[in-house]
PDB file of N, CA and C in Angstrom:
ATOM      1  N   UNK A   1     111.155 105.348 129.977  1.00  0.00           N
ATOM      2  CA  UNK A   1     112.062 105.266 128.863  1.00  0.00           C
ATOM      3  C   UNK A   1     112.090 103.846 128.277  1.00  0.00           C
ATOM      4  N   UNK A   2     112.157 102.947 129.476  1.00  0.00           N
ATOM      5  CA  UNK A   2     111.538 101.551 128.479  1.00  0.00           C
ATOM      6  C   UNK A   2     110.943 101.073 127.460  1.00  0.00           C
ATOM      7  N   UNK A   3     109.419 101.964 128.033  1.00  0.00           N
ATOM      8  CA  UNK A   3     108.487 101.559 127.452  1.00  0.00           C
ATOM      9  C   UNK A   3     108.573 102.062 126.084  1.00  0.00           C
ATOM     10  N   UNK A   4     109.186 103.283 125.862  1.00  0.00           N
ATOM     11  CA  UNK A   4     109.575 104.498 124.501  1.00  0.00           C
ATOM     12  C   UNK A   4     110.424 102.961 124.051  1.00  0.00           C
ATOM     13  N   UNK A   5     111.713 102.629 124.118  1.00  0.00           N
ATOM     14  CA  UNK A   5     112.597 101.893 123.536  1.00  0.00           C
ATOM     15  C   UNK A   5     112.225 100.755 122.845  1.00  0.00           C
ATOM     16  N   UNK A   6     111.117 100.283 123.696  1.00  0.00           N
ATOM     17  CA  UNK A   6     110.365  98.778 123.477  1.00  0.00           C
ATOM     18  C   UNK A   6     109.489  98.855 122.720  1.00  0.00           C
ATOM     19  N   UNK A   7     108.392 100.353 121.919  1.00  0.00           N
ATOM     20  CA  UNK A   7     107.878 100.495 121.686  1.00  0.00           C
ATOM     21  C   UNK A   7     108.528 100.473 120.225  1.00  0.00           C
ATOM     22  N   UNK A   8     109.919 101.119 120.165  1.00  0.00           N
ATOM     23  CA  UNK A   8     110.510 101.709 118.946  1.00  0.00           C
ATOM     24  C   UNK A   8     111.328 100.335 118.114  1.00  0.00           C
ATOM     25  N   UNK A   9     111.333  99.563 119.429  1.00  0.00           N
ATOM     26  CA  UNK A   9     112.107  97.723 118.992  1.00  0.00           C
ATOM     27  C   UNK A   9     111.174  97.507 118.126  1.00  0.00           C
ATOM     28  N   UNK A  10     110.042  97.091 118.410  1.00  0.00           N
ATOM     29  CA  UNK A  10     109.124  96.280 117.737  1.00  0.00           C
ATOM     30  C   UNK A  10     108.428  97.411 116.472  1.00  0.00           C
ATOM     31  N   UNK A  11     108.347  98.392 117.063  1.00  0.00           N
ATOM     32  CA  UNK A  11     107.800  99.039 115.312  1.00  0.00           C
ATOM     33  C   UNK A  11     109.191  98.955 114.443  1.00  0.00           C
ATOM     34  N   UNK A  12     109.987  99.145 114.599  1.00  0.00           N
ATOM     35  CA  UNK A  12     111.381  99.289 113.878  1.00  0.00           C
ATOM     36  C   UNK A  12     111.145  97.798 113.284  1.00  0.00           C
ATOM     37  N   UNK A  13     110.530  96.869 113.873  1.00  0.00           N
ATOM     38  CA  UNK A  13     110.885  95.427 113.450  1.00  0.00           C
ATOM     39  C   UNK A  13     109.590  94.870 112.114  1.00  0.00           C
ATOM     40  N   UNK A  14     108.740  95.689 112.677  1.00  0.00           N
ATOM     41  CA  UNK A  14     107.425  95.441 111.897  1.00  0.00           C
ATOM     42  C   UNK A  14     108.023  96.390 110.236  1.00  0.00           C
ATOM     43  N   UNK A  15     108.483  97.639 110.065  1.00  0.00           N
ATOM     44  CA  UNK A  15     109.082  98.449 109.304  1.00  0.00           C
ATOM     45  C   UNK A  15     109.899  97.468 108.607  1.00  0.00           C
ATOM     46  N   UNK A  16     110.881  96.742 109.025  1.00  0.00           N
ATOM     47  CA  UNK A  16     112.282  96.283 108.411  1.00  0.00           C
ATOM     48  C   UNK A  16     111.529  95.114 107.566  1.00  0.00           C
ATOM     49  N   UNK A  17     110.314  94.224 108.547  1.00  0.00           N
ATOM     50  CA  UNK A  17     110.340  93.039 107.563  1.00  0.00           C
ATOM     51  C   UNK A  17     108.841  93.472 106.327  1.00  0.00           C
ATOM     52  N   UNK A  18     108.296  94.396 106.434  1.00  0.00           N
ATOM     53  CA  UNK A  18     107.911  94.927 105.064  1.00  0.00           C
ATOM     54  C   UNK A  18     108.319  95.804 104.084  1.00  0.00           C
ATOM     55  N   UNK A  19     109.197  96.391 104.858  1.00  0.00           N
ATOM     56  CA  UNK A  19     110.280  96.688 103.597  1.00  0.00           C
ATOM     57  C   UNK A  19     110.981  95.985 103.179  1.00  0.00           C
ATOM     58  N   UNK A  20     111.583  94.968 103.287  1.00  0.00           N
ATOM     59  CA  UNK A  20     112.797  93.390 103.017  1.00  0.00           C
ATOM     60  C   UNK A  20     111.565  92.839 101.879  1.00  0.00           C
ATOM     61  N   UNK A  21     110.562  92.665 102.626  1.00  0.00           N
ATOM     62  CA  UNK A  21     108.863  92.011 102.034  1.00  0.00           C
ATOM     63  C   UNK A  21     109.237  92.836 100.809  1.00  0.00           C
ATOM     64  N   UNK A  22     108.881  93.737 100.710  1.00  0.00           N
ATOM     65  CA  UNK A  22     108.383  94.773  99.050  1.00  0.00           C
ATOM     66  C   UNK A  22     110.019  94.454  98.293  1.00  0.00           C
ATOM     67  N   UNK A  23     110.957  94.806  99.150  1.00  0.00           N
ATOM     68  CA  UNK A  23     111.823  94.424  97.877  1.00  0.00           C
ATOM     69  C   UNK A  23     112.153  92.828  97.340  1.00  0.00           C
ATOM     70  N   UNK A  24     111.837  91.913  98.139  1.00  0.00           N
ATOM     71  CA  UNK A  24     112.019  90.774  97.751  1.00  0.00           C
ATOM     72  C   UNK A  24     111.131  90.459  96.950  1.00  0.00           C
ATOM     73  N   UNK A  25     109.881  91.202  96.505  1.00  0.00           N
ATOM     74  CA  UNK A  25     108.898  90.813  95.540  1.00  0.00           C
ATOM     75  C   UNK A  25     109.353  91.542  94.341  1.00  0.00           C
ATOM     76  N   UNK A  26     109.717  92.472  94.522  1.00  0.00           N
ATOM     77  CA  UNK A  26     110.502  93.815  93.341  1.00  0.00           C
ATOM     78  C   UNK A  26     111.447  92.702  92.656  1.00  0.00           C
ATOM     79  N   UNK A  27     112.362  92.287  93.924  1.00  0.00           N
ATOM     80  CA  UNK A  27     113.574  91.157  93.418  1.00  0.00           C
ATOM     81  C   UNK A  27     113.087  89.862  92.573  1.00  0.00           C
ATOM     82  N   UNK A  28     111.953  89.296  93.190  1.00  0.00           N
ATOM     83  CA  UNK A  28     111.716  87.841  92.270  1.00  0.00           C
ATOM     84  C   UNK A  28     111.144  88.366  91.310  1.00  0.00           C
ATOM     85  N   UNK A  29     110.233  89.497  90.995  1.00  0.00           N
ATOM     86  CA  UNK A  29     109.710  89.748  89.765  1.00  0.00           C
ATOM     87  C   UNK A  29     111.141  90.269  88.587  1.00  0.00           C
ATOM     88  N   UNK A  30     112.075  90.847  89.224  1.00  0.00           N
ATOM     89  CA  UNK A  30     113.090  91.216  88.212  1.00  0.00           C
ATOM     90  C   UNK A  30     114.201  89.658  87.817  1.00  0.00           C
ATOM     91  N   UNK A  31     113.963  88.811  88.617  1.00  0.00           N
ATOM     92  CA  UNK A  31     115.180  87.517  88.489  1.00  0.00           C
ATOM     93  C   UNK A  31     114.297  86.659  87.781  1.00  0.00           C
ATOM     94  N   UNK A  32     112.394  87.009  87.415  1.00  0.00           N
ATOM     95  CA  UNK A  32     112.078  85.999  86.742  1.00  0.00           C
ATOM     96  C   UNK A  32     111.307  86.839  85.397  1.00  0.00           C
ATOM     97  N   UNK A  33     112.232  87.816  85.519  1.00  0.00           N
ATOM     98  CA  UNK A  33     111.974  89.186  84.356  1.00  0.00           C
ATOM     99  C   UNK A  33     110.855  88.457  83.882  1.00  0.00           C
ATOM    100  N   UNK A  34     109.639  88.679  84.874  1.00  0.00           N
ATOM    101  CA  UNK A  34     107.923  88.971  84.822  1.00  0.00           C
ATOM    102  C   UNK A  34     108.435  90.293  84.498  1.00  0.00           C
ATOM    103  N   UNK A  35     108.594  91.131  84.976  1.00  0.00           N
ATOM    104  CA  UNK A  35     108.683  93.006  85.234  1.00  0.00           C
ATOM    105  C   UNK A  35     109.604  93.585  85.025  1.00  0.00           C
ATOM    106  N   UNK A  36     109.541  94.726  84.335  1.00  0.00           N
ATOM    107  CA  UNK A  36     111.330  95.343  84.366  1.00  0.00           C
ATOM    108  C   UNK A  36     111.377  96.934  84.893  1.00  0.00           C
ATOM    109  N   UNK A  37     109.651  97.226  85.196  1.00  0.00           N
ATOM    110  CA  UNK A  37     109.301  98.193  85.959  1.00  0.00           C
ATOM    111  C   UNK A  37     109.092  98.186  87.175  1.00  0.00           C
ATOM    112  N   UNK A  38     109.008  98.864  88.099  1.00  0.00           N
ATOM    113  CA  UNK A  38     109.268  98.675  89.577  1.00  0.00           C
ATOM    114  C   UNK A  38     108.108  99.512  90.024  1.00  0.00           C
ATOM    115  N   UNK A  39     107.389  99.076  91.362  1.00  0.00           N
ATOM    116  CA  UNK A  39     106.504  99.662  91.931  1.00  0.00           C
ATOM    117  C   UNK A  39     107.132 100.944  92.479  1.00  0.00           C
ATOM    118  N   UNK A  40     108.344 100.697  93.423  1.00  0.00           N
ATOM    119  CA  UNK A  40     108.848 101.566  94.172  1.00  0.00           C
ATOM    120  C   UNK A  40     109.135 102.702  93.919  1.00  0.00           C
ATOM    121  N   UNK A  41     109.605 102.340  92.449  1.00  0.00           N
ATOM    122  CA  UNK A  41     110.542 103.610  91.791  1.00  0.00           C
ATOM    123  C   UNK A  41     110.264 103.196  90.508  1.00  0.00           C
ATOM    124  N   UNK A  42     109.223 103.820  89.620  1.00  0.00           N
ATOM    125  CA  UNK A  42     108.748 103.900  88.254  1.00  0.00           C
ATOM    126  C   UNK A  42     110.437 103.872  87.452  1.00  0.00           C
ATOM    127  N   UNK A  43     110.027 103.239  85.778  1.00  0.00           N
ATOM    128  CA  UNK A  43     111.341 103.423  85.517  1.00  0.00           C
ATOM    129  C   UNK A  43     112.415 103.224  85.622  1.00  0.00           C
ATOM    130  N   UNK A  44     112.959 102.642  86.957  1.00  0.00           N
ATOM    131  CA  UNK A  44     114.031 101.753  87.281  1.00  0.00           C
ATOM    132  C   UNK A  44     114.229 100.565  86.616  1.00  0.00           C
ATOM    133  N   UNK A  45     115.455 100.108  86.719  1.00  0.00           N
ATOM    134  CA  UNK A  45     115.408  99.152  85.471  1.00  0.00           C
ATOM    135  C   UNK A  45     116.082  97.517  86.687  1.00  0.00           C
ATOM    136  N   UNK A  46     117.288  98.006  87.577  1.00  0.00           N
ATOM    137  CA  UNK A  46     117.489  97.630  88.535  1.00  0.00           C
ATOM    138  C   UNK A  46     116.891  97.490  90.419  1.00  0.00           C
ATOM    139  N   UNK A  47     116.471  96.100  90.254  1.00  0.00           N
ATOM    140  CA  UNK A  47     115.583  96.568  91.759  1.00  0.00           C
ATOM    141  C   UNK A  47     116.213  96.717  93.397  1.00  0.00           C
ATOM    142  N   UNK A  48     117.697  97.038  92.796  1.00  0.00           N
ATOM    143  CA  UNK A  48     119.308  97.748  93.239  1.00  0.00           C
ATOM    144  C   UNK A  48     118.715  99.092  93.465  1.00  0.00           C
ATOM    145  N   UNK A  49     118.032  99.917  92.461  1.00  0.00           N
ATOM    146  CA  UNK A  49     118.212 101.147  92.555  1.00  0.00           C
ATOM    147  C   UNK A  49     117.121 101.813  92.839  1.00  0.00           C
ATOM    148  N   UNK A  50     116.371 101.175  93.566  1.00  0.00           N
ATOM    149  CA  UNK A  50     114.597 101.517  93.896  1.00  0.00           C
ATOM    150  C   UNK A  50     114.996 101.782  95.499  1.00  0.00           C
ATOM    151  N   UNK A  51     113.787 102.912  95.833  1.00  0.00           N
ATOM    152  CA  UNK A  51     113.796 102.879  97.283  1.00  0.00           C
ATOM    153  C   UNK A  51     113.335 102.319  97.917  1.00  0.00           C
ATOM    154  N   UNK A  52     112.690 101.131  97.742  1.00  0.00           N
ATOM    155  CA  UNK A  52     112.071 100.145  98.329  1.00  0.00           C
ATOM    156  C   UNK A  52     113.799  99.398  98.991  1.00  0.00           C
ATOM    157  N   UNK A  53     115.001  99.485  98.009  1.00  0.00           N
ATOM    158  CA  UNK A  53     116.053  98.759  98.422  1.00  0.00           C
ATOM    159  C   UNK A  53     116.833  99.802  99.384  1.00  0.00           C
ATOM    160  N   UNK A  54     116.844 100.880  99.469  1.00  0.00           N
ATOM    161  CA  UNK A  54     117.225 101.796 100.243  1.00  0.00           C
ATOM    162  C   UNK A  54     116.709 101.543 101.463  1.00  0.00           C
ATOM    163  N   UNK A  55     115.495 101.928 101.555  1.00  0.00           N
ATOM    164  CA  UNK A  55     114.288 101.991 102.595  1.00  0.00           C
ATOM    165  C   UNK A  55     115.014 100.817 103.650  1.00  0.00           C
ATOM    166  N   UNK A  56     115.092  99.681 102.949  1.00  0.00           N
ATOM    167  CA  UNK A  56     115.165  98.294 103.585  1.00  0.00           C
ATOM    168  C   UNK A  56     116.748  98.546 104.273  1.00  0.00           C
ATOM    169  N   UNK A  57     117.228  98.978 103.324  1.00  0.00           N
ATOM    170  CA  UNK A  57     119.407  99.266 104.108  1.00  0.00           C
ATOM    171  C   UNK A  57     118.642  99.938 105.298  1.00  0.00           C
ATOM    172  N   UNK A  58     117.991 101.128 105.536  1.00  0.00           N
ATOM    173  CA  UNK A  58     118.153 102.090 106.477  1.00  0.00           C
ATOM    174  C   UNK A  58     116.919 101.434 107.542  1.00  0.00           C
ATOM    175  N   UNK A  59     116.198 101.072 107.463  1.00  0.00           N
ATOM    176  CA  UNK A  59     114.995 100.820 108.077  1.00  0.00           C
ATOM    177  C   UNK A  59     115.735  99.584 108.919  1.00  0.00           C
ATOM    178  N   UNK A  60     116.762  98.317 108.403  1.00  0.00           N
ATOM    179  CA  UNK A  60     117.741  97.610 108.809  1.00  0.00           C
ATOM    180  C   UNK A  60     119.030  98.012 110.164  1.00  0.00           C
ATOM    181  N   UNK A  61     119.406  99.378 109.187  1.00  0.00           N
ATOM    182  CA  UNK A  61     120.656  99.582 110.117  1.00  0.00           C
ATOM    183  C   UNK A  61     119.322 100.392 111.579  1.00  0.00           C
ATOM    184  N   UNK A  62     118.591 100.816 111.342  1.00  0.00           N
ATOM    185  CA  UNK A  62     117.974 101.578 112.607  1.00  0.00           C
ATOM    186  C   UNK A  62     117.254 100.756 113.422  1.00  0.00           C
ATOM    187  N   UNK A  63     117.252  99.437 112.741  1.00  0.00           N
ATOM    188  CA  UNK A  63     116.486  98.696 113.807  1.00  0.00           C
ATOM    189  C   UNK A  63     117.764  97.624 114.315  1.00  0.00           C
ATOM    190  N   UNK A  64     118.663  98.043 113.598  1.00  0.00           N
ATOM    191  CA  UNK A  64     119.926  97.049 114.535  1.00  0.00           C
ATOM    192  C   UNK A  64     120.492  98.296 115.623  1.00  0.00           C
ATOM    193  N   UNK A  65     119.956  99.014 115.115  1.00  0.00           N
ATOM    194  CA  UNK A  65     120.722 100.259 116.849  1.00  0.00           C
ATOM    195  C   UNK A  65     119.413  99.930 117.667  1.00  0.00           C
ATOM    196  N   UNK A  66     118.417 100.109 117.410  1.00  0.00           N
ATOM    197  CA  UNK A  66     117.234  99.872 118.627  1.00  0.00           C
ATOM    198  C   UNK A  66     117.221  98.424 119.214  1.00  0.00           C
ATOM    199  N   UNK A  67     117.990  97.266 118.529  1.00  0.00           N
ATOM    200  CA  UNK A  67     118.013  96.249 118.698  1.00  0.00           C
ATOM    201  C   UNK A  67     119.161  96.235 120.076  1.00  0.00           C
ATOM    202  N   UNK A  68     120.391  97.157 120.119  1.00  0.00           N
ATOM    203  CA  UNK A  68     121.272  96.908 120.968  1.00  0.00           C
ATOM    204  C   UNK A  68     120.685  97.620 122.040  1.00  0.00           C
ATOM    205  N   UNK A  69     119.777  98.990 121.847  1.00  0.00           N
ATOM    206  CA  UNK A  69     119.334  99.629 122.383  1.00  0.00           C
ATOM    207  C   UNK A  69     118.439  98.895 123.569  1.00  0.00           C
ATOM    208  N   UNK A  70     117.751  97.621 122.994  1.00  0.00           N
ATOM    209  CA  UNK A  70     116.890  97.218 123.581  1.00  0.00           C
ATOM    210  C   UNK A  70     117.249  96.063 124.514  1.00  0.00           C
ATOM    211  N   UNK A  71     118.499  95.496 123.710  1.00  0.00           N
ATOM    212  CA  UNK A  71     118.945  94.539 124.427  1.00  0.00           C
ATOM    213  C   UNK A  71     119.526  95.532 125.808  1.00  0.00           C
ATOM    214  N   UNK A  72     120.576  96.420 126.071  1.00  0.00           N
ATOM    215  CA  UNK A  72     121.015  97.357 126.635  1.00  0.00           C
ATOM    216  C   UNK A  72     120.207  97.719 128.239  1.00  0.00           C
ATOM    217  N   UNK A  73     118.407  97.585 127.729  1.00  0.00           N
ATOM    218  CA  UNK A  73     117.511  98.224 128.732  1.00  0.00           C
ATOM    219  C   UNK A  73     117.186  96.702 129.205  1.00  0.00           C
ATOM    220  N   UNK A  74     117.313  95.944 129.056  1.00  0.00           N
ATOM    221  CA  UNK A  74     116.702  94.442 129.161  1.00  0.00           C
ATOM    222  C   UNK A  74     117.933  94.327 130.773  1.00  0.00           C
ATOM    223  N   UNK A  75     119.107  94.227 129.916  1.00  0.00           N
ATOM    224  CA  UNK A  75     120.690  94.403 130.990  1.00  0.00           C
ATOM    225  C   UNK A  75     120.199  95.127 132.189  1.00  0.00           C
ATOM    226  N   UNK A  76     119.536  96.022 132.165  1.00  0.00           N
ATOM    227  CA  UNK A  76     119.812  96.565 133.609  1.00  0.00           C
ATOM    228  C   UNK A  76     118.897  96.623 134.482  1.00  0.00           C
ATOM    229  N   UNK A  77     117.737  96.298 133.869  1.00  0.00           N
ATOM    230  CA  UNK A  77     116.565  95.785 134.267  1.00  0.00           C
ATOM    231  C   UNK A  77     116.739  94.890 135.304  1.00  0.00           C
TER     232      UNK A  77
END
């Protein structure tokens, strides 16, 4: 079960910082209105309302539960 948890820490972690990655490029291209179209989500006008910014909330909160998760298995180890 470790090895499952430890496995899911670090992909969860690799996930969070390229999704943060894609929207922070979505973000500087909209704050230096280069772009007002979005890769993520065609048509969007806000890079608020793309799933690249979603992705990043949820891909975040699931790697802060695998994060306690992991700290948790470390504890009893």
């Amino acid at each position: 079960m470790k090895k499952l948890i430890t496995a899911q820490f670090y992909l969860l972690l690799v996930g969070t910082l390229f999704a943060w990655t894609n929207f922070g490029i979505e973000l500087y291209r909209w704050l230096g209105l280069r772009s007002n179209s979005f890769g993520c989500t065609p048509g969007a006008t806000n890079p608020f309302m793309t799933a690249c910014f979603y992705g990043a909330i949820f891909f975040a909160l699931a790697f802060g539960i695998s994060a306690v998760m992991y700290a948790r298995t470390k504890k009893s180890a």
